[in-house]
Protein backbone atom coordinates (compact mmCIF):
# COMPACT_ATOMS: atom_id res chain seq x y z
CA UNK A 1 93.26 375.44 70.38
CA UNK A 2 92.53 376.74 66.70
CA UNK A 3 95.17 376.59 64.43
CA UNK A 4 96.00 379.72 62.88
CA UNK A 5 97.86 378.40 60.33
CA UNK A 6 94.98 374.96 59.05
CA UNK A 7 94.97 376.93 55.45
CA UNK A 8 98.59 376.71 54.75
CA UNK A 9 98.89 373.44 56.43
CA UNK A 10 96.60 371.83 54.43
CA UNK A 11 97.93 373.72 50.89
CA UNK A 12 101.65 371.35 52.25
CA UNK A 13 99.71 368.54 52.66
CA UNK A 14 98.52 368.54 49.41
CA UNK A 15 101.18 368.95 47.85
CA UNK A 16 102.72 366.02 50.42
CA UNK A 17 100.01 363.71 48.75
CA UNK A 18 101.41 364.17 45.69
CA UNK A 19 104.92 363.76 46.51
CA UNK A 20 105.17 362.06 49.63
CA UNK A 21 108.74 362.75 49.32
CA UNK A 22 108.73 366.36 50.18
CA UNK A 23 109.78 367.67 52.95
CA UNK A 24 108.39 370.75 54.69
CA UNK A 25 111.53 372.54 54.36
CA UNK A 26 112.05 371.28 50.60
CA UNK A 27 108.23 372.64 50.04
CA UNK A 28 109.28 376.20 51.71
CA UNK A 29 112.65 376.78 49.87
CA UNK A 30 110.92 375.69 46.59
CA UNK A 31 107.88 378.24 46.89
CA UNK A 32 110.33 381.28 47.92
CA UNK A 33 113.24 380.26 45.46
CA UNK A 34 110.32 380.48 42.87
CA UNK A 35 108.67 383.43 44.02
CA UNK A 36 112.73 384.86 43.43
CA UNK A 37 113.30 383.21 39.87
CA UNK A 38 109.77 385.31 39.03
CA UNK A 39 111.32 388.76 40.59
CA UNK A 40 108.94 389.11 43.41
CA UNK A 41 111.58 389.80 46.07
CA UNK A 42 109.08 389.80 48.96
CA UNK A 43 111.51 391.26 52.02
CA UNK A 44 114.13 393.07 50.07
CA UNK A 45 116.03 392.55 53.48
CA UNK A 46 115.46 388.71 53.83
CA UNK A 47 118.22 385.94 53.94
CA UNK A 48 118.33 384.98 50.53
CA UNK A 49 116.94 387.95 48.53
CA UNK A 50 119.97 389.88 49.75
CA UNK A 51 121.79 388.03 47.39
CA UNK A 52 119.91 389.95 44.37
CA UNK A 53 121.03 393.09 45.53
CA UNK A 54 123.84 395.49 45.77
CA UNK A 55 124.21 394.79 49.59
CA UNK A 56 125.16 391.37 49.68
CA UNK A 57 128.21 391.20 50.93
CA UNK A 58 127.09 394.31 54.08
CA UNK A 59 123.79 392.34 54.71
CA UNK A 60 125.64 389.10 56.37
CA UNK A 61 128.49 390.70 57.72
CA UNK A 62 127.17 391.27 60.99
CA UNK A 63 126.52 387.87 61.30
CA UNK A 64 129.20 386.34 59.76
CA UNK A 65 131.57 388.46 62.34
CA UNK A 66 129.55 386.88 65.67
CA UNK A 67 130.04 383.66 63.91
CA UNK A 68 133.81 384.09 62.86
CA UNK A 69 134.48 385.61 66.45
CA UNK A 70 132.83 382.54 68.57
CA UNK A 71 134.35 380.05 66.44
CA UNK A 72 137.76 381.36 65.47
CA UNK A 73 138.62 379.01 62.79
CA UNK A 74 142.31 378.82 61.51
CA UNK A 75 142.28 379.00 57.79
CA UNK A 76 142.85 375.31 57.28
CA UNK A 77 139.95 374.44 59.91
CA UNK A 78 137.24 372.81 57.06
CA UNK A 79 133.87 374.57 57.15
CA UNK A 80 130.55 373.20 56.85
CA UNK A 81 127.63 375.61 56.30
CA UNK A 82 124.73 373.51 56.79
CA UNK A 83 121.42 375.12 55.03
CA UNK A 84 123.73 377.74 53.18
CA UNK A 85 121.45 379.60 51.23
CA UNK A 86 122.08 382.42 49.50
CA UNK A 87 125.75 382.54 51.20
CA UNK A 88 125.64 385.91 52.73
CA UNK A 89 127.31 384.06 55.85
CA UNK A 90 128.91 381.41 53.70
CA UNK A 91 130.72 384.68 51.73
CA UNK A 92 132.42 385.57 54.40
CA UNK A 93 134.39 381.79 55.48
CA UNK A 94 135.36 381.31 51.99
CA UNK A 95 137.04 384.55 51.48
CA UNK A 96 138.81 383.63 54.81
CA UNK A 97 139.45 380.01 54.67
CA UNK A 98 142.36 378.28 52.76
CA UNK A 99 140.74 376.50 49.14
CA UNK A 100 138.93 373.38 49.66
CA UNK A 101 138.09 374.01 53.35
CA UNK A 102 134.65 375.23 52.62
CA UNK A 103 131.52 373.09 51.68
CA UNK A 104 127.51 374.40 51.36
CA UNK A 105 125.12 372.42 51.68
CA UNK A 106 121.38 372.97 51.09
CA UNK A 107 117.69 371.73 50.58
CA UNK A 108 117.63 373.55 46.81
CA UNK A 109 120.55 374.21 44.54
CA UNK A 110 118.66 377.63 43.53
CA UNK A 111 119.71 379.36 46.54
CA UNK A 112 123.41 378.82 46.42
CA UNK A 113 123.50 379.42 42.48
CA UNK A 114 122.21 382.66 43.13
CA UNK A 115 125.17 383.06 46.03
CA UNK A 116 127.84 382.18 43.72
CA UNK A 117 126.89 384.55 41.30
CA UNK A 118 127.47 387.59 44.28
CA UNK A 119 130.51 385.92 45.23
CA UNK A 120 131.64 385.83 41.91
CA UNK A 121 133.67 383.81 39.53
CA UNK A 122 137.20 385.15 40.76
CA UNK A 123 137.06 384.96 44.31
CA UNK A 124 134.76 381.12 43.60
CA UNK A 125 137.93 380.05 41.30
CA UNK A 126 140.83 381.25 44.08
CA UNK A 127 138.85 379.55 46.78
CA UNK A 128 137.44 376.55 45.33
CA UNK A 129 134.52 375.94 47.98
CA UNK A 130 132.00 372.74 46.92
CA UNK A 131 128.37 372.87 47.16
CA UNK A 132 125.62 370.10 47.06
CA UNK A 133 122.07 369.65 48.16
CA UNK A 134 121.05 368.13 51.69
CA UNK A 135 120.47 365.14 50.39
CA UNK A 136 122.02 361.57 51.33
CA UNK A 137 124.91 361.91 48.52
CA UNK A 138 125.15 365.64 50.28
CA UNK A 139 125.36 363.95 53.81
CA UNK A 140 128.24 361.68 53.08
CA UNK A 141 130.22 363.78 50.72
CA UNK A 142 130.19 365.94 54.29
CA UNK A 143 131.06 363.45 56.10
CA UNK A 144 134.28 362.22 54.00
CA UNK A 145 135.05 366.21 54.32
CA UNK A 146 135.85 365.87 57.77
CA UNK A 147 134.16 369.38 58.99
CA UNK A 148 136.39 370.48 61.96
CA UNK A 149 132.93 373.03 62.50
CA UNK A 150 129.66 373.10 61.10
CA UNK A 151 127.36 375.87 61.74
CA UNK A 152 124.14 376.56 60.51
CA UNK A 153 122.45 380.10 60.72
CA UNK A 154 118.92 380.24 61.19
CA UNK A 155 118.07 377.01 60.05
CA UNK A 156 116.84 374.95 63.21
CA UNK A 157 114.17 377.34 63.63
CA UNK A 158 112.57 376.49 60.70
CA UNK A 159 112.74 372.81 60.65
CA UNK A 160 109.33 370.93 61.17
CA UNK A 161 108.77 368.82 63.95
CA UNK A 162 108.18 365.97 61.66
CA UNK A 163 112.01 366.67 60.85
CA UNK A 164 113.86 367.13 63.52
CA UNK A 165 115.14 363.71 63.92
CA UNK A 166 116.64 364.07 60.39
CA UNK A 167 118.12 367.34 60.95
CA UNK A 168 119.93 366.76 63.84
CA UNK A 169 120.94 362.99 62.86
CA UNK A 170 122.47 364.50 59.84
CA UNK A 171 124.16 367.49 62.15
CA UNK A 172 125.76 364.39 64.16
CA UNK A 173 127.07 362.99 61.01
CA UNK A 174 128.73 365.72 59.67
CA UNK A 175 130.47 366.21 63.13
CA UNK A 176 131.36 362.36 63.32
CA UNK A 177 135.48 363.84 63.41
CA UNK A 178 136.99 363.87 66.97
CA UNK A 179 137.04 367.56 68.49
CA UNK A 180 134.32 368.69 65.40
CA UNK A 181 131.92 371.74 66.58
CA UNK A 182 128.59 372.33 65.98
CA UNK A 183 127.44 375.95 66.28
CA UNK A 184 123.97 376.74 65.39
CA UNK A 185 121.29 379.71 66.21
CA UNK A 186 117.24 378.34 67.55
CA UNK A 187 114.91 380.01 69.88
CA UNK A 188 113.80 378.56 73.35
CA UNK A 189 110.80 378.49 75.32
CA UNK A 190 109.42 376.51 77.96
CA UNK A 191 107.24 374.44 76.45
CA UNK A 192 107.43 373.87 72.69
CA UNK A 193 106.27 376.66 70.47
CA UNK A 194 104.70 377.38 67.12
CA UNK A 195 105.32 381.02 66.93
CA UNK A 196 104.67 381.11 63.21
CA UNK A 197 104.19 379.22 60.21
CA UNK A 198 107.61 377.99 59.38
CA UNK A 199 109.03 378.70 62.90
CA UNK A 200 109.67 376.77 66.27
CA UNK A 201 111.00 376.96 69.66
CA UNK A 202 111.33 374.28 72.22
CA UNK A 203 112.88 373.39 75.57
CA UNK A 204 116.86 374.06 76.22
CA UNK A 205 116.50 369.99 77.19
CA UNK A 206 115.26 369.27 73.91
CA UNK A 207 118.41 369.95 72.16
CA UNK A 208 120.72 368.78 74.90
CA UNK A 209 118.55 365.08 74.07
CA UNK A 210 119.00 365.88 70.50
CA UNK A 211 122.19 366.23 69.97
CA UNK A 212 123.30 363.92 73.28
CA UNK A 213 126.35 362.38 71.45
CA UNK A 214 128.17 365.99 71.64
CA UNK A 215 129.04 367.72 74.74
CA UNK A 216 127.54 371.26 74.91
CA UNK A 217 130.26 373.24 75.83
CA UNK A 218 128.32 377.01 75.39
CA UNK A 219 125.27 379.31 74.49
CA UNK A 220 124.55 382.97 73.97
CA UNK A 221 121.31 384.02 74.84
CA UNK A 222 119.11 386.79 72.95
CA UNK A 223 116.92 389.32 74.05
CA UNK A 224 113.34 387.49 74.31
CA UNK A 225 110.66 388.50 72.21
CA UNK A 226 106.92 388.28 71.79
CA UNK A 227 105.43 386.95 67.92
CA UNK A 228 101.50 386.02 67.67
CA UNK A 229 101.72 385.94 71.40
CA UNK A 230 104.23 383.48 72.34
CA UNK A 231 107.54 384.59 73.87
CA UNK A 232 110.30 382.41 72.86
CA UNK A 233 114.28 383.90 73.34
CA UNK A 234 116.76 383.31 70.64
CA UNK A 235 120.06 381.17 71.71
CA UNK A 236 123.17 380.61 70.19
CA UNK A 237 124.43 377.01 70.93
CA UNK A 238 127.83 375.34 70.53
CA UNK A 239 128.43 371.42 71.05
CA UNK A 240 131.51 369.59 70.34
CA UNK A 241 132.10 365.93 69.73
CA UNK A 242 134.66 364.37 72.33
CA UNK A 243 138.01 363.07 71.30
């Protein structure tokens, strides 16, 4: 089958010659954080550009109140937000949690600069969340955090097949405290999926293998829905490390 998507494929492997270093998602967050810095919002509406705007703190509230409902933290529960972006979910969990108990983490420090700047400098300075990029250093400052939930938004559905190992071996390590929980947002389909450029569905068994050391204890499932002609169904999962 034709690949729809050879052009831009080949424009990230290019660059990958260059840097062999560079991850997919790294490449993706760099192009749109720069297309930002320049002032070409793109999708006034989209995850991180809502942090420009007026409606930040209305555009992930929706969210944020699924998310704060399922979970239910306590305000001392520590919060990992794993691929934080532009914190219009993040917002809400620090304004709720106790200081200290919230950390960001993501591929660029762009996106969460331009989050902290919404949040602003009081509410930052009462709550004292911590931010740092995915990065090893990122990886094990969460893990001496001791996350008692990590969730990430709208991340997995983005990560590359050439990454997926990484993602979820770093998702394990952040949940490495007894009784942790992971909650986190994909899509499903039968088989695996390339819906789009920068999106991916695959089996329900190929995140039970994934994350095998956790015990999945729920999921949510979306309405299905139809892009470039593949039908994949949007699922909300929680695991939770036994202990």
């Amino acid at each position: 089958m034709e690949n729809p998507y050879e052009k831009r494929d080949l424009r990230f492997r290019k660059f990958k010659k260059r840097d062999p270093s560079l991850s997919f998602g790294r490449y993706m967050a760099e192009r749109m954080h720069a297309s930002l810095a320049r002032g070409d919002i793109g999708n006034p509406d989209g995850a991180i550009s809502v942090a420009l705007g007026e409606s930040f703190w209305s555009a992930g509230e929706a969210r944020a109140r699924t998310l704060l409902a399922a979970i239910a933290p306590v305000p001392t529960d520590k919060i990992i937000d794993y691929g934080c972006g532009a914190l219009r979910i993040g917002a809400h969990f620090i304004r709720r949690q106790n200081p200290g108990c919230f950390l960001g983490l993501d591929l660029i420090d762009g996106f969460y600069e331009f989050g902290k700047q919404a949040v602003g400098a009081a509410l930052l300075a009462e709550k004292a969340p911590r931010f740092h990029l995915i990065d090893e250093a990122g990886i094990a400052l969460g893990e001496a955090f001791g996350a008692d939930v990590v969730y990430s938004n709208v991340v997995c559905v983005h990560v590359h097949p050439d990454e997926t190992a990484e993602y979820f071996g770093n998702l394990l390590r952040l949940t490495h405290k007894p009784g942790a929980r992971l909650v986190f947002s994909a899509r499903i389909s039968p088989t695996p999926v390339r819906f789009e450029f920068d999106g991916w569905s695959w089996p329900l068994a190929f995140y039970r293998d994934a994350l095998c050391e956790l015990e999945l204890v729920r999921t949510v499932l979306g309405k299905p829905s139809t892009r470039n002609g593949f039908e994949t169904q949007p699922i909300d999962f929680e695991f939770r490390r036994r202990g």
